[in-house]
Each structure stands twice: as structure tokens, then as C-alpha cells.
N, C-alpha and C. Protein backbone atom coordinates (compact mmCIF):
# COMPACT_ATOMS: atom_id res chain seq x y z
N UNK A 1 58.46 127.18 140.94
CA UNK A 1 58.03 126.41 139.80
C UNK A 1 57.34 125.15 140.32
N UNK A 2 56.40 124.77 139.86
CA UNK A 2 55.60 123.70 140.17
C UNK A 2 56.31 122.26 139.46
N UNK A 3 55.51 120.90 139.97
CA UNK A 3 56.35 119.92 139.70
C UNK A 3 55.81 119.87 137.71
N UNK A 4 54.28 120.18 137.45
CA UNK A 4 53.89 119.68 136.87
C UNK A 4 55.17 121.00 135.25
N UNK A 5 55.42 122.31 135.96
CA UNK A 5 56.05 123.05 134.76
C UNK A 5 57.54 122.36 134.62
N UNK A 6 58.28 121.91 135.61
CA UNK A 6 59.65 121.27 136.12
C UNK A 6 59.87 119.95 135.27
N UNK A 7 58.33 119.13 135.20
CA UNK A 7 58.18 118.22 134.25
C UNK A 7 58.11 118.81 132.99
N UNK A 8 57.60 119.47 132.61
CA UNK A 8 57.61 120.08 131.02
C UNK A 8 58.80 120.99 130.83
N UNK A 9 59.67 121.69 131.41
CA UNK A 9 60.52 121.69 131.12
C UNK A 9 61.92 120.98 131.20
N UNK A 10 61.67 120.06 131.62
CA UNK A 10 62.40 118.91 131.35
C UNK A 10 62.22 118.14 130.10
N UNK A 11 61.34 118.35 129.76
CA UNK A 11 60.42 117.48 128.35
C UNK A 11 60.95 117.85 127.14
N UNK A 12 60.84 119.48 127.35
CA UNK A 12 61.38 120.52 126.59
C UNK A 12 62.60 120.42 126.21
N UNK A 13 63.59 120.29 126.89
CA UNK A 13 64.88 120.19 127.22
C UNK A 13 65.46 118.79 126.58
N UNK A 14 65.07 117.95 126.68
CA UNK A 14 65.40 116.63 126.41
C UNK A 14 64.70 116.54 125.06
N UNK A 15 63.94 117.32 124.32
CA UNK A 15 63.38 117.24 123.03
C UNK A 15 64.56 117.66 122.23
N UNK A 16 64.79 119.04 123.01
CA UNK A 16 65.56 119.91 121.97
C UNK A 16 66.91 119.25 121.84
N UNK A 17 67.51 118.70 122.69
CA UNK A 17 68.59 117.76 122.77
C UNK A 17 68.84 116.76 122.45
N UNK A 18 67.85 115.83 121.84
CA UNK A 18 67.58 115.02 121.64
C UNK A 18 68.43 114.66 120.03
N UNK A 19 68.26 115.51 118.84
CA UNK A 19 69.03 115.64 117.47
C UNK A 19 70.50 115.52 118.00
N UNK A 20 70.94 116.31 118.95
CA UNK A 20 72.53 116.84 119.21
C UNK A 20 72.75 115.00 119.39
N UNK A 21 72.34 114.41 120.55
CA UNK A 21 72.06 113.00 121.13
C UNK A 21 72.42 111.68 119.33
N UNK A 22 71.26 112.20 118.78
CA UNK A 22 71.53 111.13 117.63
C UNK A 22 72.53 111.69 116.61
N UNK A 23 72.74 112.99 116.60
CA UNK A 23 74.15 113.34 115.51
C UNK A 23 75.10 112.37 116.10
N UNK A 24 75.48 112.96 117.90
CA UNK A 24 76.56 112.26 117.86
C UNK A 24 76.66 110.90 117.89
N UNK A 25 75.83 110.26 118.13
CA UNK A 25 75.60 108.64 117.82
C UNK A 25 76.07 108.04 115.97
N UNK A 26 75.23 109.23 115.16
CA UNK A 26 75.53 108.76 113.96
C UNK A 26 77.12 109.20 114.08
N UNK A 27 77.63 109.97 114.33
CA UNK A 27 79.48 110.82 113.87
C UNK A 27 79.64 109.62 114.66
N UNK A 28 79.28 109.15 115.56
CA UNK A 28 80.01 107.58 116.53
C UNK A 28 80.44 106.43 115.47
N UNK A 29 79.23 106.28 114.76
CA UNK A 29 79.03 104.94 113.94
C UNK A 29 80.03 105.40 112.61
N UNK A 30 80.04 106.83 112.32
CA UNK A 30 81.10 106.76 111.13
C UNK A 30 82.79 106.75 111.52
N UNK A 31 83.19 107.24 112.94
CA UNK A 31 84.43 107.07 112.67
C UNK A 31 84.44 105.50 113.28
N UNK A 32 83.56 105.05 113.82
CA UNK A 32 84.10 103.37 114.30
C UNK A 32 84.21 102.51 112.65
N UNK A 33 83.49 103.05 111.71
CA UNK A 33 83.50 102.81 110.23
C UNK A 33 85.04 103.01 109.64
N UNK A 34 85.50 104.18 110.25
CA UNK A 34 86.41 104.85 109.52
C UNK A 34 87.69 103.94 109.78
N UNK A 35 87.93 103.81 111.36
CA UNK A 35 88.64 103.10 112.21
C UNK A 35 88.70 102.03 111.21
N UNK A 36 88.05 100.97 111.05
CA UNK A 36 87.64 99.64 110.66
C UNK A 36 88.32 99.49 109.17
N UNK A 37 87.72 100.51 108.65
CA UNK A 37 88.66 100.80 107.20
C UNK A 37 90.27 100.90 106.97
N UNK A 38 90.79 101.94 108.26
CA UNK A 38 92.36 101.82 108.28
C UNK A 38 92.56 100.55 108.98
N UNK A 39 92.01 99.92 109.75
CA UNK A 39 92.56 98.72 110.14
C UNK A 39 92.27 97.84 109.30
N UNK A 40 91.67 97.84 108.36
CA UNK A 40 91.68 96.79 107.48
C UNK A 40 92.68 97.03 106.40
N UNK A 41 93.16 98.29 106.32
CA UNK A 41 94.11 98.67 105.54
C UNK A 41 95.67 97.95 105.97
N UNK A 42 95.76 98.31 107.01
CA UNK A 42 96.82 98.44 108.10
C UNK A 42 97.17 96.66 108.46
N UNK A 43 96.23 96.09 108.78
CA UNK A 43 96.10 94.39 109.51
C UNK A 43 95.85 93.58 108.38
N UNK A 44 95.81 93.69 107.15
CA UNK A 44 95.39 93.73 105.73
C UNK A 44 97.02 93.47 105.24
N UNK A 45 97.18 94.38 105.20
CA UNK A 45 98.57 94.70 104.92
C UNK A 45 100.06 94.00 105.40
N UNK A 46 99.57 93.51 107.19
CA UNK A 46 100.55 92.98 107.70
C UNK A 46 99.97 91.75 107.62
N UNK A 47 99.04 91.22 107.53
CA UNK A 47 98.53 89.72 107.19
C UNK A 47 98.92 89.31 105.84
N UNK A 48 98.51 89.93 104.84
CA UNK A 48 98.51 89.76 103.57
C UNK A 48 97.16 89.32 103.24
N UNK A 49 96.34 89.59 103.35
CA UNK A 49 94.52 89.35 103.53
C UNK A 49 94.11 90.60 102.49
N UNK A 50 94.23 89.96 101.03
CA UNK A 50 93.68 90.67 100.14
C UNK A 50 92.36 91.55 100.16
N UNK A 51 91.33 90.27 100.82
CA UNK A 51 90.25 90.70 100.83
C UNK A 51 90.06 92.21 102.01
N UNK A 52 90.80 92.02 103.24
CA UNK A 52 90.64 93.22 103.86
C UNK A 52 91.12 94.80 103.58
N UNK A 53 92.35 94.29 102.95
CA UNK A 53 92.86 95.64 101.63
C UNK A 53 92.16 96.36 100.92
N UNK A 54 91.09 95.14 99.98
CA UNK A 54 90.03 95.90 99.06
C UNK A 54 89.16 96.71 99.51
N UNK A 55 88.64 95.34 100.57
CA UNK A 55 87.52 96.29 101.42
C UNK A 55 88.23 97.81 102.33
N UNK A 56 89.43 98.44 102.31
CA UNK A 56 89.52 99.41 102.77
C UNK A 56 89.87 99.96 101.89
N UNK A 57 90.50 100.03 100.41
CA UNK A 57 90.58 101.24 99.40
C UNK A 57 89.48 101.09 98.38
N UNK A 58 89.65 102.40 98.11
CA UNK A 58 88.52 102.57 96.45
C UNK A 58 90.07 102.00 95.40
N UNK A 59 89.85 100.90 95.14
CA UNK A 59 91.07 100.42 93.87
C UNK A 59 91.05 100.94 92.48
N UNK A 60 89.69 101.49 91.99
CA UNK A 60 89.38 101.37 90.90
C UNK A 60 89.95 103.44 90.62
N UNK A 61 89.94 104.20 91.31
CA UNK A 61 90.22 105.43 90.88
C UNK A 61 90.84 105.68 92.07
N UNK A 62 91.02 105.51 93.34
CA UNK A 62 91.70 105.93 94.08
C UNK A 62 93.40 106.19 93.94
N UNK A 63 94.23 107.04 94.40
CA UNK A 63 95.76 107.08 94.82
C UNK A 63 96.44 107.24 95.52
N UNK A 64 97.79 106.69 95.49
CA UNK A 64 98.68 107.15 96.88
C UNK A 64 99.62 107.91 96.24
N UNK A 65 100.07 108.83 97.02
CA UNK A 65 101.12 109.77 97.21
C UNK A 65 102.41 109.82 97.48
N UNK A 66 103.55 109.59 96.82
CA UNK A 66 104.80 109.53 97.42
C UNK A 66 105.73 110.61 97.11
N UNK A 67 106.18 111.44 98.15
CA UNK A 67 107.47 112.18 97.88
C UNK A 67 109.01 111.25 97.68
N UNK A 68 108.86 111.57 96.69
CA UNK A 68 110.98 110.81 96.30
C UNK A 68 111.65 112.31 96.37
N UNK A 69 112.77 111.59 96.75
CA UNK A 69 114.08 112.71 96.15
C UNK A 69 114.83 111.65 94.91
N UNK A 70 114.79 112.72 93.93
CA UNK A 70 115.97 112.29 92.57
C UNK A 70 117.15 112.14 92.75
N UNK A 71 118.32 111.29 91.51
CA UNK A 71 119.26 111.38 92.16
C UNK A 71 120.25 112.50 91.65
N UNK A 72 119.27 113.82 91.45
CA UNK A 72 119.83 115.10 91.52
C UNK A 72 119.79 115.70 92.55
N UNK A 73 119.21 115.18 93.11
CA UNK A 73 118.76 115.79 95.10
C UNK A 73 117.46 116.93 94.46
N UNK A 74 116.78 117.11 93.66
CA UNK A 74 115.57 117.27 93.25
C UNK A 74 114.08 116.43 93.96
N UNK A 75 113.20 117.02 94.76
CA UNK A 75 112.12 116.26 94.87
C UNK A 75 111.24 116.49 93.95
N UNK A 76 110.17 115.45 94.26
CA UNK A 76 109.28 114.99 93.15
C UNK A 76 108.22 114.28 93.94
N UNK A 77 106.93 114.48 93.53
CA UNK A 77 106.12 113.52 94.21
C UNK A 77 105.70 112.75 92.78
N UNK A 78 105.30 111.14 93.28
CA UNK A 78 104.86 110.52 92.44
C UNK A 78 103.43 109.73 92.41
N UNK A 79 103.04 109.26 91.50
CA UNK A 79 101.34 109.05 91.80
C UNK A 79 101.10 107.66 91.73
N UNK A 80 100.57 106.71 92.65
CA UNK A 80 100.59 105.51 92.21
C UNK A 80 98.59 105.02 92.61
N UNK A 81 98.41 104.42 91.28
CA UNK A 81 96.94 103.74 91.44
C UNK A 81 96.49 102.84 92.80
N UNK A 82 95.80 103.36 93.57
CA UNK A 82 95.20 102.22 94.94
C UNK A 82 95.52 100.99 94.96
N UNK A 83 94.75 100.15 93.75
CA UNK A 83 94.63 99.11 93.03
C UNK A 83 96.25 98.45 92.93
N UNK A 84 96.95 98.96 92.22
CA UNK A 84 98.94 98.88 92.19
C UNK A 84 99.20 98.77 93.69
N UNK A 85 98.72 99.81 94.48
CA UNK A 85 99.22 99.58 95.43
C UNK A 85 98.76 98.31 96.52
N UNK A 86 97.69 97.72 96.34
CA UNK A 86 96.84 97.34 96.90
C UNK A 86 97.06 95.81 96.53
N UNK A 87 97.88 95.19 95.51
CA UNK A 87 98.17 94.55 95.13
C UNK A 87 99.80 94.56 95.53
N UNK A 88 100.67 95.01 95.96
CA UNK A 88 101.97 95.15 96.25
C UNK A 88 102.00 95.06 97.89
N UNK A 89 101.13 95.26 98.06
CA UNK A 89 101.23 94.99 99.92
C UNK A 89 100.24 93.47 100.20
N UNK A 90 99.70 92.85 99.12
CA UNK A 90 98.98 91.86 99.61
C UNK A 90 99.86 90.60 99.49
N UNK A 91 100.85 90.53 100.34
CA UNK A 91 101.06 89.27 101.03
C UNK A 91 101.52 89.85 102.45
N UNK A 92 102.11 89.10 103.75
CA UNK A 92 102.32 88.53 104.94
C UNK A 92 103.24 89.81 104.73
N UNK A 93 103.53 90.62 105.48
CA UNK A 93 104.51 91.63 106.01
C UNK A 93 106.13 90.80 106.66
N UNK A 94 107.31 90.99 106.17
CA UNK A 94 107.99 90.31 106.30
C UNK A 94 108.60 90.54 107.71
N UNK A 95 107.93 91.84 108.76
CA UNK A 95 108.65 92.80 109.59
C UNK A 95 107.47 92.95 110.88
N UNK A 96 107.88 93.21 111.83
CA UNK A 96 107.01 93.60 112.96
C UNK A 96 106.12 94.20 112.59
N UNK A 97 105.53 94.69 112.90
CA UNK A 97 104.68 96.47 112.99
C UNK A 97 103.81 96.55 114.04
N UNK A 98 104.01 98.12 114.41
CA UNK A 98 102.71 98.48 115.27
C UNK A 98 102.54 99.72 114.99
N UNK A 99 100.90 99.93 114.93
CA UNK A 99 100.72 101.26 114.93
C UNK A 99 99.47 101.69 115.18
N UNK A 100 98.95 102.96 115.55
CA UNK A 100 97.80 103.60 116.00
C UNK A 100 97.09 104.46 115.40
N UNK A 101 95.68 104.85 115.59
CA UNK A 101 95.06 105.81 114.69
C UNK A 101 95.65 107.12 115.82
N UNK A 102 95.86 107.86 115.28
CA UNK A 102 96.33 109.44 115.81
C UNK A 102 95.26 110.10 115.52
N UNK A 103 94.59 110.03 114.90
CA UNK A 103 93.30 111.19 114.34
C UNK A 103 92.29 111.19 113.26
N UNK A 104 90.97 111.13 113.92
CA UNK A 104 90.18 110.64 112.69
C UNK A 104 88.96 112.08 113.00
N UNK A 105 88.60 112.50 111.80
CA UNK A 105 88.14 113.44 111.48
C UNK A 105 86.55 113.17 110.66
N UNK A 106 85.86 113.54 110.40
CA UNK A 106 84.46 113.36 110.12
C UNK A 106 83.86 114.69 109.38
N UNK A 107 83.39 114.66 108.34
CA UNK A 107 83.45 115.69 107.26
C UNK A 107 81.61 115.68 106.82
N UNK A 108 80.86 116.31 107.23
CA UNK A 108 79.59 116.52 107.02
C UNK A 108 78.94 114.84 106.51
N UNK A 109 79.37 113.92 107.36
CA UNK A 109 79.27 112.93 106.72
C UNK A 109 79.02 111.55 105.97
N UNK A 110 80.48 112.32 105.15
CA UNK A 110 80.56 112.05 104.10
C UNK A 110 82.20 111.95 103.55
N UNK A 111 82.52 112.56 104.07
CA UNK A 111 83.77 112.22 103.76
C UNK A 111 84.68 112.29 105.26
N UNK A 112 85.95 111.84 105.43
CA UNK A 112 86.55 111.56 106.55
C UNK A 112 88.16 111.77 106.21
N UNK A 113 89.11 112.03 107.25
CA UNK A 113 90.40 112.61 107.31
C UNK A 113 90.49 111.86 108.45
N UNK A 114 91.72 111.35 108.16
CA UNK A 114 92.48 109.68 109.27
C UNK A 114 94.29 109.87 109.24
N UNK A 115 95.02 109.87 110.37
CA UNK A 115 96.05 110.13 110.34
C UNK A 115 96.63 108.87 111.07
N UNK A 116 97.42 107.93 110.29
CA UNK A 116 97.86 106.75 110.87
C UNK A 116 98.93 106.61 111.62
N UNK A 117 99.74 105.88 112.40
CA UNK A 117 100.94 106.60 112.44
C UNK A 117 101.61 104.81 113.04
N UNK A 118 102.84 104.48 112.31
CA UNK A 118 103.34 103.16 112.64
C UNK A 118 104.11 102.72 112.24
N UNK A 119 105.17 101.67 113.21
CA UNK A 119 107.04 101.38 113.38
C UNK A 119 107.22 100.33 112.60
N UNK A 120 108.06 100.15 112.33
CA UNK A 120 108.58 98.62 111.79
C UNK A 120 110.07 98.80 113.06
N UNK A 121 111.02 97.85 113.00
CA UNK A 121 111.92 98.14 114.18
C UNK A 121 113.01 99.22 113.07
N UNK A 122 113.34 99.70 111.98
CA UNK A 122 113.81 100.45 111.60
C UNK A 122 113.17 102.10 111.19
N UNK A 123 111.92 101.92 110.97
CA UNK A 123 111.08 102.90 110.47
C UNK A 123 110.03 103.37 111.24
N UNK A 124 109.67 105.03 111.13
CA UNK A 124 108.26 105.76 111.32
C UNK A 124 107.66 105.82 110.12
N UNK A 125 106.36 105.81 110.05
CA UNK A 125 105.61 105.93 108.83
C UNK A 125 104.21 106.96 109.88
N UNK A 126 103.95 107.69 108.81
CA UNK A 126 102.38 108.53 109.05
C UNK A 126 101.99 108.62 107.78
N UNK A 127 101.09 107.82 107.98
CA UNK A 127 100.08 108.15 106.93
C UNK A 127 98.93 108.53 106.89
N UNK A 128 97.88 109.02 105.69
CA UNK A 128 97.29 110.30 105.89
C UNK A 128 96.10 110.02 105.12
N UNK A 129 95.20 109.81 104.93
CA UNK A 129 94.33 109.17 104.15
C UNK A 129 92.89 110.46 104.63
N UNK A 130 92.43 109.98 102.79
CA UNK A 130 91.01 110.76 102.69
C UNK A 130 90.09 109.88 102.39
N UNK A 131 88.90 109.18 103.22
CA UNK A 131 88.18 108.14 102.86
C UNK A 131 86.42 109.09 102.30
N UNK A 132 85.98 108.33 101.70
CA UNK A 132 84.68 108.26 101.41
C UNK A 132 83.84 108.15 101.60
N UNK A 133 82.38 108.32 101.96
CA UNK A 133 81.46 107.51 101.99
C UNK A 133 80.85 106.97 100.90
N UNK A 134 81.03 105.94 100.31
CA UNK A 134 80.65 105.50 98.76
C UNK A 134 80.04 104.51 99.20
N UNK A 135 78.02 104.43 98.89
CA UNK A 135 77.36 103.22 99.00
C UNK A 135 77.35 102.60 100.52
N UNK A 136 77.48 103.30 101.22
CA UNK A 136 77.13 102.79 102.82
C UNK A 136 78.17 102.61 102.93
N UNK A 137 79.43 102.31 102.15
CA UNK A 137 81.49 101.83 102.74
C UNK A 137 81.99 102.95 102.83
N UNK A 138 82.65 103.14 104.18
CA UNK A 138 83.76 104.11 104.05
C UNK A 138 84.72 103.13 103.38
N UNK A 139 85.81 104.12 102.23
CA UNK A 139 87.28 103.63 101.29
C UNK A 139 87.61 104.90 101.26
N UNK A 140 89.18 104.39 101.38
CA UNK A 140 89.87 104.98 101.26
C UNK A 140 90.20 105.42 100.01
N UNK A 141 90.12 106.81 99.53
CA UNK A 141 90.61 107.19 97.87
C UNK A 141 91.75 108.04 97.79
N UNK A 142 92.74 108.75 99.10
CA UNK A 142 93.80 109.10 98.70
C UNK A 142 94.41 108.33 99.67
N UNK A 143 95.80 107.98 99.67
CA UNK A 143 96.45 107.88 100.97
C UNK A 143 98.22 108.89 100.34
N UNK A 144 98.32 109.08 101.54
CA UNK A 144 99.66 110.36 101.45
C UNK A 144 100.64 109.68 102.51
N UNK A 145 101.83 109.79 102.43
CA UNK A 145 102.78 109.23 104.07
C UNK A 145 104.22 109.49 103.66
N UNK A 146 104.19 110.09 104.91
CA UNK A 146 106.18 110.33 105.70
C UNK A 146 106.74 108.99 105.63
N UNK A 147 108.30 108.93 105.96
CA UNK A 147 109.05 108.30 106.83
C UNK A 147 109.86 108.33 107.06
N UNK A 148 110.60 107.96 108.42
CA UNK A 148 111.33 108.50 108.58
C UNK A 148 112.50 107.20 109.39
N UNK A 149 113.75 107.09 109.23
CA UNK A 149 114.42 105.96 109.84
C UNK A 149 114.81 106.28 111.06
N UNK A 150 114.61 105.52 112.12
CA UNK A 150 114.81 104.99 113.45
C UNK A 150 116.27 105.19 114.21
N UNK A 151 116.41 105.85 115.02
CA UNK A 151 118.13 106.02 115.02
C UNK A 151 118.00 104.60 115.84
N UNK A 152 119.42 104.01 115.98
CA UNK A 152 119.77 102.61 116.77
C UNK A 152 119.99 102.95 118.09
């Protein structure tokens, strides 16, 4: 092969590769989006920083998810508005916390799947969230979560 075909197929090569190159750049920019959203959820939450709360749920139609047990020993899940919730976690966290993203997922997108996962010194929590792309913001519009208590 000559230098001048070695150059064109190199040309070739780096054309066709080139889309794969900016997909994953854009899927880059949405989960560092996505990230940003649970941590504003999450650091939001343990601050009490209203404003970073909002900016990570859809308040206005979004929900969270809770499994109860009754005190028939019956479960039940129950439905609570973003907004309710979003307003019940906005002050200063009275308790440690730490926690990590475990898994963030990217949906033609447009939509995104985030698996949180984080301690207080008595508790595990995972939570599970389905965010959006609404208007250039990823928000969060479901959130779902375990927990589980800490043996001593």
C-alpha cells in the first residue's frame, strides 16, 4: 500500500468514526447532567438548599414511591407528590450521610435510570430514580427506595 492510499484510508477510518466519537461525548455530557441532578438531590437534601432540590425534581407532576407494611403485616405501596416531598427534606439533615451513584443509565437521550445508594450511621437507603430530559434539565420524575437498618 502506498503512503498516499494509507493516508486515505486513514481519512476514511477516522470519518466513519468520527459520529461513534461525538455520540459518546454527547452520552458523556448527559450522565455528568444526570450525576449533577442526584447530587443536587442528595447534597440538597443534606444541606437543606431548597433551591438545589428543585433544580433536581420535576415538583409539579413528578412522584416518590414508598413500600410500607400495615399494621396487619399487609404491604402497600404509597404515592407521594415530588413537590411534598421536596418540601419535607428541605432543611439541614439532622444525621451524617454518605453516599454514591452505583449506576447511571442513559435512555436514547432522553430519558435516564440512576441508582443511588447511601448510610446514615443507622441506615442503608437505595434509591432509584427515573429522570427526564425536560427543556435542556435533566429532573427527576419518579424516585423509588429500599431500606434497610444497620446491625451495631
Amino acid at each position: 500500500m502506498t503512503f498516499p492510499q494509507i493516508l486515505s484510508t486513514c481519512a476514511v477510518s477516522l470519518a466513519l468514526a468520527a459520529p461513534a466519537f461525538a455520540d459518546d461525548h454527547a452520552h458523556a455530557g448527559h450522565e455528568a447532567a444526570v450525576r449533577a441532578a442526584v447530587m443536587d438531590y442528595f447534597e440538597g437534601g443534606s444541606d437543606g438548599d431548597r433551591a438545589r432540590i428543585d433544580r433536581a425534581f420535576q415538583t409539579d407532576v413528578g412522584e416518590m414511591f414508598i413500600r410500607r407494611t400495615g399494621e396487619d403485616g399487609r404491604d402497600y405501596v404509597e404515592a407521594m407528590n415530588l413537590g411534598v416531598f421536596a418540601e419535607r427534606i428541605a432543611r439541614p439533615s439532622p444525621v451524617e450521610r454518605s453516599g454514591e451513584i452505583v449506576e447511571i443509565r442513559i435512555v436514547d437521550d432522553a430519558m435516564a435510570f440512576a441508582h443511588f445508594s447511601f448510610t446514615t450511621p443507622d441506615r442503608q437507603f437505595d434509591d432509584f430514580f427515573v429522570l427526564y430530559l425536560i427543556n435542556n434539565e435533566w429532573k427527576i420524575v419518579t424516585k423509588a427506595f429500599t431500606v434497610e437498618a444497620l446491625e451495631e
